[in-house]
PDB file of N, CA and C in Angstrom:
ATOM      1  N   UNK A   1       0.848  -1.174   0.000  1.00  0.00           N
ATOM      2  CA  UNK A   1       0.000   0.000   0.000  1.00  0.00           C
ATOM      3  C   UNK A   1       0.889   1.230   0.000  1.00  0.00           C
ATOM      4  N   UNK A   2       0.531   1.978  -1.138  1.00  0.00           N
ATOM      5  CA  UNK A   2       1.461   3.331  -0.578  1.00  0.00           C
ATOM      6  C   UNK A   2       1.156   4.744   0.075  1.00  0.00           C
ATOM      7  N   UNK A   3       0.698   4.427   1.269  1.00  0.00           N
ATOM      8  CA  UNK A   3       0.792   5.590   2.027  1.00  0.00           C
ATOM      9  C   UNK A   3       1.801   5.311   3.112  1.00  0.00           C
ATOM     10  N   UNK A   4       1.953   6.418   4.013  1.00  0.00           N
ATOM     11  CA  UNK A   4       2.883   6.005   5.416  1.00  0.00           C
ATOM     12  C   UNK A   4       2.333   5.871   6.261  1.00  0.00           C
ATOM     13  N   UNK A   5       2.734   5.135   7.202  1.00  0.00           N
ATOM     14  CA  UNK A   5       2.365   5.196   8.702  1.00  0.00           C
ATOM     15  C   UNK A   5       1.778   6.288   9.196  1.00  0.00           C
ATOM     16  N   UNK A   6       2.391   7.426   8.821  1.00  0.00           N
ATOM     17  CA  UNK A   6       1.907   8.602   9.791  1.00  0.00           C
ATOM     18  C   UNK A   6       0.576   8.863   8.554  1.00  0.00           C
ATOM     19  N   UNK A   7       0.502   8.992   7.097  1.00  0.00           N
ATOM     20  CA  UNK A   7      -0.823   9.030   6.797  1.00  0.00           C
ATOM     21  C   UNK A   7      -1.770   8.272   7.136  1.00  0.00           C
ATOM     22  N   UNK A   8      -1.698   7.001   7.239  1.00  0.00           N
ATOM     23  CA  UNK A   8      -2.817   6.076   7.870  1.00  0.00           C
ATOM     24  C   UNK A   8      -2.635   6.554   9.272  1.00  0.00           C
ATOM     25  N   UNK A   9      -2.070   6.515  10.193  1.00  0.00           N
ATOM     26  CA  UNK A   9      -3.016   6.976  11.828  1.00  0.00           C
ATOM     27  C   UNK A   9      -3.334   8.578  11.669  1.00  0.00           C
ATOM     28  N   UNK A  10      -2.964   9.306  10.718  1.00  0.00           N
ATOM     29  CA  UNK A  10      -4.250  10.997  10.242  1.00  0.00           C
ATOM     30  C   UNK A  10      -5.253  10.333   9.708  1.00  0.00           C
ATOM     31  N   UNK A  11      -5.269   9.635   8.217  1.00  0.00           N
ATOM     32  CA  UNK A  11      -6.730   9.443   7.627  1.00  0.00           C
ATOM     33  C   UNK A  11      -7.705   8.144   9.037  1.00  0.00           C
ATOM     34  N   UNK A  12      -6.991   7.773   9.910  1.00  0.00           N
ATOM     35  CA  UNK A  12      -8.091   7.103  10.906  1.00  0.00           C
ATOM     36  C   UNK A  12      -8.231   7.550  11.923  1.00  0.00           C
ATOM     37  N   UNK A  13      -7.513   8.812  12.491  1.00  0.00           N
ATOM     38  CA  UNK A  13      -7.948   9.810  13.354  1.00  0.00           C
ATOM     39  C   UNK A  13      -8.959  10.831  12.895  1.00  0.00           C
ATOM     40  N   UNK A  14      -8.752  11.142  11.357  1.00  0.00           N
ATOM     41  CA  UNK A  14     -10.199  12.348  10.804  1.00  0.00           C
ATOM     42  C   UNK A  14     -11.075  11.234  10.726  1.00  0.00           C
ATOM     43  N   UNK A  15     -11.129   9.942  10.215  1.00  0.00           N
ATOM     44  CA  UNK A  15     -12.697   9.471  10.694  1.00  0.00           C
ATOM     45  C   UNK A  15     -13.417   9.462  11.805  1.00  0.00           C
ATOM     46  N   UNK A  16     -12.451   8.989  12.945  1.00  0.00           N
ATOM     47  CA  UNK A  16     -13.009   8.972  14.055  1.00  0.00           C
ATOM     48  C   UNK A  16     -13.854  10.436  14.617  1.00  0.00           C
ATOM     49  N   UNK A  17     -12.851  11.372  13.709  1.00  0.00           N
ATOM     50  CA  UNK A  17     -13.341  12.998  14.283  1.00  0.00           C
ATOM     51  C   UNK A  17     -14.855  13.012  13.633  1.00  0.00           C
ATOM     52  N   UNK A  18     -14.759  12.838  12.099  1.00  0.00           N
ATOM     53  CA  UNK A  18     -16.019  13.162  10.857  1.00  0.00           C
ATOM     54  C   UNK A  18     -16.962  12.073  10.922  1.00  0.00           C
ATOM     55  N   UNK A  19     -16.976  10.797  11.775  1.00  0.00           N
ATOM     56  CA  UNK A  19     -17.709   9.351  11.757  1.00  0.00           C
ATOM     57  C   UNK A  19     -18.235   8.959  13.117  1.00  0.00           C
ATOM     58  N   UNK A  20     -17.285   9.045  14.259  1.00  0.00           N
ATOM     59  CA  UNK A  20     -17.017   8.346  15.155  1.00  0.00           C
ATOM     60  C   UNK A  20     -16.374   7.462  15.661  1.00  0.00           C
ATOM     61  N   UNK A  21     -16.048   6.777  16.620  1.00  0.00           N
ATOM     62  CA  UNK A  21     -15.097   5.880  16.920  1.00  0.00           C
ATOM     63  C   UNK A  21     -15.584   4.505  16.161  1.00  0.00           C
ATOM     64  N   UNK A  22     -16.382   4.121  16.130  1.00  0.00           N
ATOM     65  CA  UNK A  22     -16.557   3.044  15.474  1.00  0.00           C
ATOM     66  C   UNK A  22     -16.469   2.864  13.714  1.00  0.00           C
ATOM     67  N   UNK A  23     -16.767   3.970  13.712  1.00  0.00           N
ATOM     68  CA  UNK A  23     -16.059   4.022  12.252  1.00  0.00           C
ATOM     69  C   UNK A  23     -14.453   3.045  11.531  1.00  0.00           C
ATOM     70  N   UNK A  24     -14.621   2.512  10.438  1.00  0.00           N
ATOM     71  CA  UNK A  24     -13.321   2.057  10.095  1.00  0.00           C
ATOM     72  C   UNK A  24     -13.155   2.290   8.325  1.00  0.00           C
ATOM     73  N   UNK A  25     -12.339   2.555   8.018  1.00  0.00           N
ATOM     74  CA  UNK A  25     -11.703   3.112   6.849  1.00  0.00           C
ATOM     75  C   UNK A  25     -11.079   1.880   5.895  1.00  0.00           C
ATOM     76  N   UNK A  26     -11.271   2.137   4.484  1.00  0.00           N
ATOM     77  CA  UNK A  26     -11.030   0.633   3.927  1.00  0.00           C
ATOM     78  C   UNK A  26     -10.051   1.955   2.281  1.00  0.00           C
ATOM     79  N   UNK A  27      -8.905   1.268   2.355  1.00  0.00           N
ATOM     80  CA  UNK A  27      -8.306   2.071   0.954  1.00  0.00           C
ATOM     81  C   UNK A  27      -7.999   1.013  -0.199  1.00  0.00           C
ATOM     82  N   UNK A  28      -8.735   1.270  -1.183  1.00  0.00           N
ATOM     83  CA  UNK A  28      -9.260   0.274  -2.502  1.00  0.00           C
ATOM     84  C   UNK A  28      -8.454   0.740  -3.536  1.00  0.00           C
ATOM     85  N   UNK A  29      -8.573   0.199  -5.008  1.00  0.00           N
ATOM     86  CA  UNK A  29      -7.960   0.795  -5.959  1.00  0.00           C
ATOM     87  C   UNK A  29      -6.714   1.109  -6.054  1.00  0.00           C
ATOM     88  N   UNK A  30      -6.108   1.818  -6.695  1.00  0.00           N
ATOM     89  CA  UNK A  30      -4.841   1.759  -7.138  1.00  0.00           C
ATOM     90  C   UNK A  30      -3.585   1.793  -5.769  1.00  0.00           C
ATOM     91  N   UNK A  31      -4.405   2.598  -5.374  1.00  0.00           N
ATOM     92  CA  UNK A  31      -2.856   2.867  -3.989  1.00  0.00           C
ATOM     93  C   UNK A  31      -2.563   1.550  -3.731  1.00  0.00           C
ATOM     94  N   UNK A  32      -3.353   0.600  -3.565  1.00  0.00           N
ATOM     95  CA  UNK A  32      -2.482  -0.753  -3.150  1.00  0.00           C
ATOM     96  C   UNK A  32      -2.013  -1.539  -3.646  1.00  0.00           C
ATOM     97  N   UNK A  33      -1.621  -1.233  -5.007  1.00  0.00           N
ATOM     98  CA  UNK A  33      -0.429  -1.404  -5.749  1.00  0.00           C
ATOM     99  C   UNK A  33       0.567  -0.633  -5.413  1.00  0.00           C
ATOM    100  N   UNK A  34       1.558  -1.277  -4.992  1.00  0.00           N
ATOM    101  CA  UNK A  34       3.244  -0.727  -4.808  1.00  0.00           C
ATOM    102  C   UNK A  34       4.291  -0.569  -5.820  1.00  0.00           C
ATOM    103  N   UNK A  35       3.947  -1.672  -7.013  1.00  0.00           N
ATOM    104  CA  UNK A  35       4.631  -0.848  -8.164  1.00  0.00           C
ATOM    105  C   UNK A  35       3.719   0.189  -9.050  1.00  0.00           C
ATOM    106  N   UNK A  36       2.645   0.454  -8.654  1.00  0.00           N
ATOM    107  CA  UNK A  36       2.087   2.288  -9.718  1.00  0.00           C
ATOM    108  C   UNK A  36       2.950   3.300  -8.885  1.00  0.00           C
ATOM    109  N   UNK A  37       2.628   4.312  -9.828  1.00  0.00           N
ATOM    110  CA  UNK A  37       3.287   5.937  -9.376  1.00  0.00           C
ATOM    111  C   UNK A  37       1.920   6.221  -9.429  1.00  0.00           C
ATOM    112  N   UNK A  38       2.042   7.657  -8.635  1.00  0.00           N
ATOM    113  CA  UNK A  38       0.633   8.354  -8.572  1.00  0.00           C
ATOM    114  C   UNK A  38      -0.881   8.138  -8.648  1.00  0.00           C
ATOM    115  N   UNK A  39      -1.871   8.473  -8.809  1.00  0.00           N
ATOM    116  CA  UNK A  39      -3.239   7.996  -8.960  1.00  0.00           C
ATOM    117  C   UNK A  39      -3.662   8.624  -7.794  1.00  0.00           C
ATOM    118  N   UNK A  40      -5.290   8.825  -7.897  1.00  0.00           N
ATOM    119  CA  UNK A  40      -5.942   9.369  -6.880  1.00  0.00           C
ATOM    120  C   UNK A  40      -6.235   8.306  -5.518  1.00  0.00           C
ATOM    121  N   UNK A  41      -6.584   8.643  -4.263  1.00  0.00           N
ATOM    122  CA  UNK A  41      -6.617   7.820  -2.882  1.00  0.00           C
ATOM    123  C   UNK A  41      -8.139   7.410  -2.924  1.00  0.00           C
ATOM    124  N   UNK A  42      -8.457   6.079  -3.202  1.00  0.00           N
ATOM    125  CA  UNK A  42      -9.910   5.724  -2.763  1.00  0.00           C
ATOM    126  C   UNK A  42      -9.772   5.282  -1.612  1.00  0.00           C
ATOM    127  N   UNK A  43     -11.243   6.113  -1.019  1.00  0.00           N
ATOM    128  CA  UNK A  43     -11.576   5.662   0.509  1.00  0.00           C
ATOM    129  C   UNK A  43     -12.502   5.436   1.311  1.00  0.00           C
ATOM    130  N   UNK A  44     -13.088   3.707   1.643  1.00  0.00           N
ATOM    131  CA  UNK A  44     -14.201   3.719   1.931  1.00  0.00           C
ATOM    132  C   UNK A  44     -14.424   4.016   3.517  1.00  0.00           C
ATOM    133  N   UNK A  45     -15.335   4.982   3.783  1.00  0.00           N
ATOM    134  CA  UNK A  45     -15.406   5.220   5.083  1.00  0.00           C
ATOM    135  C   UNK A  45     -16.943   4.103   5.643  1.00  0.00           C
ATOM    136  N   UNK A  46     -16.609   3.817   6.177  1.00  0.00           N
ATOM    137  CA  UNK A  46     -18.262   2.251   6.825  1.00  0.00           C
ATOM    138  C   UNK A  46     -18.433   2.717   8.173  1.00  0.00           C
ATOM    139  N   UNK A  47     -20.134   3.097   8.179  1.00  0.00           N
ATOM    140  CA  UNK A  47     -20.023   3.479   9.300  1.00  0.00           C
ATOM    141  C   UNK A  47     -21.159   2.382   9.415  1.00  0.00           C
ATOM    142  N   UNK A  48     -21.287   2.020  11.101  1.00  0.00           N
ATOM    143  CA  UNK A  48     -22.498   1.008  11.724  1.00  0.00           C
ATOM    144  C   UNK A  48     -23.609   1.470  12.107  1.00  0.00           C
ATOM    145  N   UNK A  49     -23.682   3.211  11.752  1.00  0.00           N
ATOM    146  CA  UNK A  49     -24.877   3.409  12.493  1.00  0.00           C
ATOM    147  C   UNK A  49     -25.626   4.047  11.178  1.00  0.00           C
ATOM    148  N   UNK A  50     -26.755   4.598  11.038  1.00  0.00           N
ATOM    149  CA  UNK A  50     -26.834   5.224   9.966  1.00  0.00           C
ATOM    150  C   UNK A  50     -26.551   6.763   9.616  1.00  0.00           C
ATOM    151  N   UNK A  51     -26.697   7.296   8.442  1.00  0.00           N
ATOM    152  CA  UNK A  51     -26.111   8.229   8.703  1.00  0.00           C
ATOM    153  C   UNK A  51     -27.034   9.836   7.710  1.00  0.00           C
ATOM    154  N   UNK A  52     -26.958  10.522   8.471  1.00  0.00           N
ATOM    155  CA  UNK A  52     -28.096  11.524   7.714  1.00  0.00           C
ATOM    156  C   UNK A  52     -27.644  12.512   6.424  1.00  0.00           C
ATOM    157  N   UNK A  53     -26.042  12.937   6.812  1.00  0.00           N
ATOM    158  CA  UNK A  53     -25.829  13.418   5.535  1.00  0.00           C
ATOM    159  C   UNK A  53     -24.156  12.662   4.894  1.00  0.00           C
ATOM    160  N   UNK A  54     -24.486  12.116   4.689  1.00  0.00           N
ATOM    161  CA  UNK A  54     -23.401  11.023   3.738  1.00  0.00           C
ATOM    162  C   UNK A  54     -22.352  12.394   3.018  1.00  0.00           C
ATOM    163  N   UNK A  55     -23.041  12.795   2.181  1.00  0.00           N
ATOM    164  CA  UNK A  55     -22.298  13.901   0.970  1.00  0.00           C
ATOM    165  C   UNK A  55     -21.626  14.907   2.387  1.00  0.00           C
ATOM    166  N   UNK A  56     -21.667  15.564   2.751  1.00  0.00           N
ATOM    167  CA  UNK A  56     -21.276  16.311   3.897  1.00  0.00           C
ATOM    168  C   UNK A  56     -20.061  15.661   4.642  1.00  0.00           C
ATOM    169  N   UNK A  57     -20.040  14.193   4.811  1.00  0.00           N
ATOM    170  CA  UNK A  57     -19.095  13.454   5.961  1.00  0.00           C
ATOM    171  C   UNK A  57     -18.147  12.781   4.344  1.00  0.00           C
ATOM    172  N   UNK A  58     -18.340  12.957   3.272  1.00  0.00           N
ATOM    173  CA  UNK A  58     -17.350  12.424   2.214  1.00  0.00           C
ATOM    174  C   UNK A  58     -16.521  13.861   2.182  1.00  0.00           C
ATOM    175  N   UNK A  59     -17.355  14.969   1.986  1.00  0.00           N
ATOM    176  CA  UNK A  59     -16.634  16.288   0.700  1.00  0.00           C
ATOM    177  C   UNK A  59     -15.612  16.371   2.360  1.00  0.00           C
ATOM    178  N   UNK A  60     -16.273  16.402   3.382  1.00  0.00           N
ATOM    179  CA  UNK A  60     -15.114  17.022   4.288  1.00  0.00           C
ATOM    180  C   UNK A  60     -14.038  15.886   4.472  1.00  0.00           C
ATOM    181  N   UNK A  61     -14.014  14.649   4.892  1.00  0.00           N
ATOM    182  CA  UNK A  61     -12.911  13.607   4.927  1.00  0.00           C
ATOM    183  C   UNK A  61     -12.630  13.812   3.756  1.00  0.00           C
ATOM    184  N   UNK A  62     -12.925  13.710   2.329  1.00  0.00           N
ATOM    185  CA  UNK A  62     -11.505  13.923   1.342  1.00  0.00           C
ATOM    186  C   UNK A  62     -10.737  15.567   1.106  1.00  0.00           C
ATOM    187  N   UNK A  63     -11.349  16.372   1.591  1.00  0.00           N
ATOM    188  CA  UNK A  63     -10.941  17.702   1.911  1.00  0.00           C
ATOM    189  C   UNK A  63      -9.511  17.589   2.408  1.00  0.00           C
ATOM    190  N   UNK A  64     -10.147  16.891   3.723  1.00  0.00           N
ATOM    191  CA  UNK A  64      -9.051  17.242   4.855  1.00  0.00           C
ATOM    192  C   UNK A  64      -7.919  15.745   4.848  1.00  0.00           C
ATOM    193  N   UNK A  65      -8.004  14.643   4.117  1.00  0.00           N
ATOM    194  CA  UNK A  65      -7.053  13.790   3.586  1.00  0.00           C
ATOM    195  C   UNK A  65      -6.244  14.526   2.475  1.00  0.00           C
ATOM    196  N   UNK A  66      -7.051  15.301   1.399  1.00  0.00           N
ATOM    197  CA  UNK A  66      -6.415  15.870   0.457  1.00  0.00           C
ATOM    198  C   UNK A  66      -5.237  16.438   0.796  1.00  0.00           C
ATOM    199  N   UNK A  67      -5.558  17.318   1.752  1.00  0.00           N
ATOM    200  CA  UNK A  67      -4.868  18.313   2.658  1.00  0.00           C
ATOM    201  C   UNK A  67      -3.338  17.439   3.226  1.00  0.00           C
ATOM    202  N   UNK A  68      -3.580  16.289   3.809  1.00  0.00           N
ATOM    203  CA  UNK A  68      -2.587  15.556   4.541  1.00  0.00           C
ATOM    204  C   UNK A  68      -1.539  15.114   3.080  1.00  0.00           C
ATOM    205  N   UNK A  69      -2.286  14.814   1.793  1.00  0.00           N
ATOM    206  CA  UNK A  69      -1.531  13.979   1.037  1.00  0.00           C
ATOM    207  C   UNK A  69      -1.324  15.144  -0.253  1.00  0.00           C
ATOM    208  N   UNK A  70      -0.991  16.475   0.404  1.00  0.00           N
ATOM    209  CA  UNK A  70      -0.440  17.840  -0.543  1.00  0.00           C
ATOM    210  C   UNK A  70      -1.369  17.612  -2.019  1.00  0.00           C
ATOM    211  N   UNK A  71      -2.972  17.977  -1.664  1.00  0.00           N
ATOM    212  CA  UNK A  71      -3.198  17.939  -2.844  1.00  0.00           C
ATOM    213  C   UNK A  71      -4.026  16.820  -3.778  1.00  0.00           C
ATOM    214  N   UNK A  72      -3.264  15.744  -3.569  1.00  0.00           N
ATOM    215  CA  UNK A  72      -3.601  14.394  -3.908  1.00  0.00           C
ATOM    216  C   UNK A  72      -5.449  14.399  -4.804  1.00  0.00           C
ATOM    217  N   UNK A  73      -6.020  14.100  -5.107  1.00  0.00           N
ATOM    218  CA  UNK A  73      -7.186  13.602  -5.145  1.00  0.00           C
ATOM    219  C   UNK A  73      -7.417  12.762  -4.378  1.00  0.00           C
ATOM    220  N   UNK A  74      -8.571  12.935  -3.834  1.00  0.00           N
ATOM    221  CA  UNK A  74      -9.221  11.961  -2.793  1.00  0.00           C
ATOM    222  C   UNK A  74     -10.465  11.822  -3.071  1.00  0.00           C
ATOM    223  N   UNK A  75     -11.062  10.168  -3.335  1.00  0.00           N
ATOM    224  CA  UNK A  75     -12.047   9.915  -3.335  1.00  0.00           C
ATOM    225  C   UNK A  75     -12.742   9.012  -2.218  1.00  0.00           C
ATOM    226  N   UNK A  76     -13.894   9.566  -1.700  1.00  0.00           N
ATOM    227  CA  UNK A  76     -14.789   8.969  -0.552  1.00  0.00           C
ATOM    228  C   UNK A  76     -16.143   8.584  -0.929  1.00  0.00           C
ATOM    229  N   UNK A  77     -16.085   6.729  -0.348  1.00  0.00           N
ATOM    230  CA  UNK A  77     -17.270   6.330  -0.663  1.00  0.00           C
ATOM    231  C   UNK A  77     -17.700   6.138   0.889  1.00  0.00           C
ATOM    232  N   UNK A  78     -18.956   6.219   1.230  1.00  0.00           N
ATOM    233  CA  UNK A  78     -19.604   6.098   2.107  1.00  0.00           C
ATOM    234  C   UNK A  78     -20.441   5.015   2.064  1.00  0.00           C
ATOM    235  N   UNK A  79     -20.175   4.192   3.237  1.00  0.00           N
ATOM    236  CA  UNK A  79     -20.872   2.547   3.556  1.00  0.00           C
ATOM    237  C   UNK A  79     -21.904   2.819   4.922  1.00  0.00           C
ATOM    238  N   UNK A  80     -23.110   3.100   5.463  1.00  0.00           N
ATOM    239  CA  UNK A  80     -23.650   2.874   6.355  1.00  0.00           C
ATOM    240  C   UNK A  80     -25.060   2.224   6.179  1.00  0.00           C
ATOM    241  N   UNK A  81     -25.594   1.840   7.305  1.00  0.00           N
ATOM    242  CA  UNK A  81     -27.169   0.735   6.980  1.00  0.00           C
ATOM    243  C   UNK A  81     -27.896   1.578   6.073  1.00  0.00           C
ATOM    244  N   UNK A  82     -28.301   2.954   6.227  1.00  0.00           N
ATOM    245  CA  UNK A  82     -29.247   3.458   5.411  1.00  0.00           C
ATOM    246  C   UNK A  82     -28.927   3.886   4.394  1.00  0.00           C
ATOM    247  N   UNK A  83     -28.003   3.653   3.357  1.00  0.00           N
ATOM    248  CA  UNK A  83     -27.527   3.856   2.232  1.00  0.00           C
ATOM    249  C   UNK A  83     -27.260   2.351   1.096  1.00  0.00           C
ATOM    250  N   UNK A  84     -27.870   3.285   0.028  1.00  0.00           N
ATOM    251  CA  UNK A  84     -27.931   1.950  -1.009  1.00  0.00           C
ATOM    252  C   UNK A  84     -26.370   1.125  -1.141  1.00  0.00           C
ATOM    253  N   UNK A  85     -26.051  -0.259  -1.100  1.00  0.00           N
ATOM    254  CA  UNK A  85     -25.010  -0.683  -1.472  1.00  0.00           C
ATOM    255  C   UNK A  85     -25.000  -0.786  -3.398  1.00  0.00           C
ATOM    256  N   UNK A  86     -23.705  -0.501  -3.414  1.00  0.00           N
ATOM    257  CA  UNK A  86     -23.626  -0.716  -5.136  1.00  0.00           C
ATOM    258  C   UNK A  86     -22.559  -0.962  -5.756  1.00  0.00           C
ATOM    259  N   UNK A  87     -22.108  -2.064  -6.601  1.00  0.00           N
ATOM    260  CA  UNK A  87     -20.972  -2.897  -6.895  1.00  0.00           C
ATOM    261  C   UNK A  87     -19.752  -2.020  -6.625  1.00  0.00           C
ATOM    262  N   UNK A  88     -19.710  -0.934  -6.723  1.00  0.00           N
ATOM    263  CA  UNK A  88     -18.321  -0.253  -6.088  1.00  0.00           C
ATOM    264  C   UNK A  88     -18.325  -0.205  -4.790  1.00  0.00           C
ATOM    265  N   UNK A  89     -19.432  -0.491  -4.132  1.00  0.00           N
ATOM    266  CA  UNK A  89     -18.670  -0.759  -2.335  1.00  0.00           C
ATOM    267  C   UNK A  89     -18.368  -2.315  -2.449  1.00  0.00           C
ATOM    268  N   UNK A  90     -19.201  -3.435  -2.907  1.00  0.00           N
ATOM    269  CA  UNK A  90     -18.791  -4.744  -3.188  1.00  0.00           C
ATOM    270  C   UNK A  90     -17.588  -5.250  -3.174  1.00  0.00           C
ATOM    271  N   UNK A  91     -16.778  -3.698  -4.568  1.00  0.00           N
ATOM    272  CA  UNK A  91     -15.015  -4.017  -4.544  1.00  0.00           C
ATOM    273  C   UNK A  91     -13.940  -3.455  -3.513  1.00  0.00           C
ATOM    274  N   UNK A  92     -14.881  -2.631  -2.950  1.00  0.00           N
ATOM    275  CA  UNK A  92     -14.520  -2.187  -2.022  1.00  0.00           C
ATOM    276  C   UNK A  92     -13.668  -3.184  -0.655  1.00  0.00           C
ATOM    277  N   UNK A  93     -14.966  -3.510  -0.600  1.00  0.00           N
ATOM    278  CA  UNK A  93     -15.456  -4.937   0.627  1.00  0.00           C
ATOM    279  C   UNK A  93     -14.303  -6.105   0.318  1.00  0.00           C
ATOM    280  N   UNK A  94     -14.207  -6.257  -0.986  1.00  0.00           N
ATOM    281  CA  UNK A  94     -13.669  -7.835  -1.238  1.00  0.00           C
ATOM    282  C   UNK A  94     -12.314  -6.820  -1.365  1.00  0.00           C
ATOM    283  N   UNK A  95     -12.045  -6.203  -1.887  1.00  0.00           N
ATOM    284  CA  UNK A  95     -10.423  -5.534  -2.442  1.00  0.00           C
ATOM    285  C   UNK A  95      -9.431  -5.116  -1.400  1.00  0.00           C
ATOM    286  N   UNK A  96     -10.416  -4.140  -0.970  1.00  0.00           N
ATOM    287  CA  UNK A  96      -9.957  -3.320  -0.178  1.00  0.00           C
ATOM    288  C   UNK A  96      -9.385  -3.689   1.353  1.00  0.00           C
ATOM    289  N   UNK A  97      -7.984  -2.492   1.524  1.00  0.00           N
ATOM    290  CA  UNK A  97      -7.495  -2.890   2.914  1.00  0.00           C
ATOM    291  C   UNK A  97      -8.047  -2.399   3.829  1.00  0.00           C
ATOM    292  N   UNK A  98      -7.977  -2.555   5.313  1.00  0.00           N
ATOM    293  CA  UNK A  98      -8.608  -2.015   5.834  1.00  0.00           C
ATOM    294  C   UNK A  98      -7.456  -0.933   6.784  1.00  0.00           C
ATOM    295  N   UNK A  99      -7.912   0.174   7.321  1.00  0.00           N
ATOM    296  CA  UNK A  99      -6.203   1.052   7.731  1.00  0.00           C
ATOM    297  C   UNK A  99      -6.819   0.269   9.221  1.00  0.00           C
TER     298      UNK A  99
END
């Protein structure tokens, strides 16, 4: 996976801030390939409870990841009970690491 240590305990300290503690963070897609260069950060944020404004708790966690990774593109998918699942959380689920 290519982020660092110190980016993974920031991007799972702003969930806990933008989600809650139970919140857990899953990074899919290209970053976890170690031989690519560059590409944007997918990031599924899963929360257990439901959640009222989804779009609001994505634009600010990839804001403020953007921010940590100078820029970067950051993309945030949002997983909680009251939200439709749809084959991109699926690859998410099966692909994806969890930080």
């Amino acid at each position: 996976m290519r982020l660092t240590d110190s980016q993974i305990q920031t991007i799972r300290q702003l969930a806990c801030q933008l989600a809650g503690r139970q919140s857990r963070v899953r990074v899919f897609g290209s970053r976890l390939d170690d031989a690519a260069h560059g590409g944007d950060l997918d990031l599924m944020l899963e929360l257990p409870e439901p959640v009222d404004n989804p779009a609001l708790i994505a634009a600010q966690m990839s804001a403020q990841v953007s921010r940590i990774m100078h820029g970067r593109k950051v993309d945030v998918l949002i997983s909680a009970p009251n939200l439709m699942q749809l084959p991109i959380h699926d690859l998410a689920l099966k692909e994806g690491q969890l930080l």
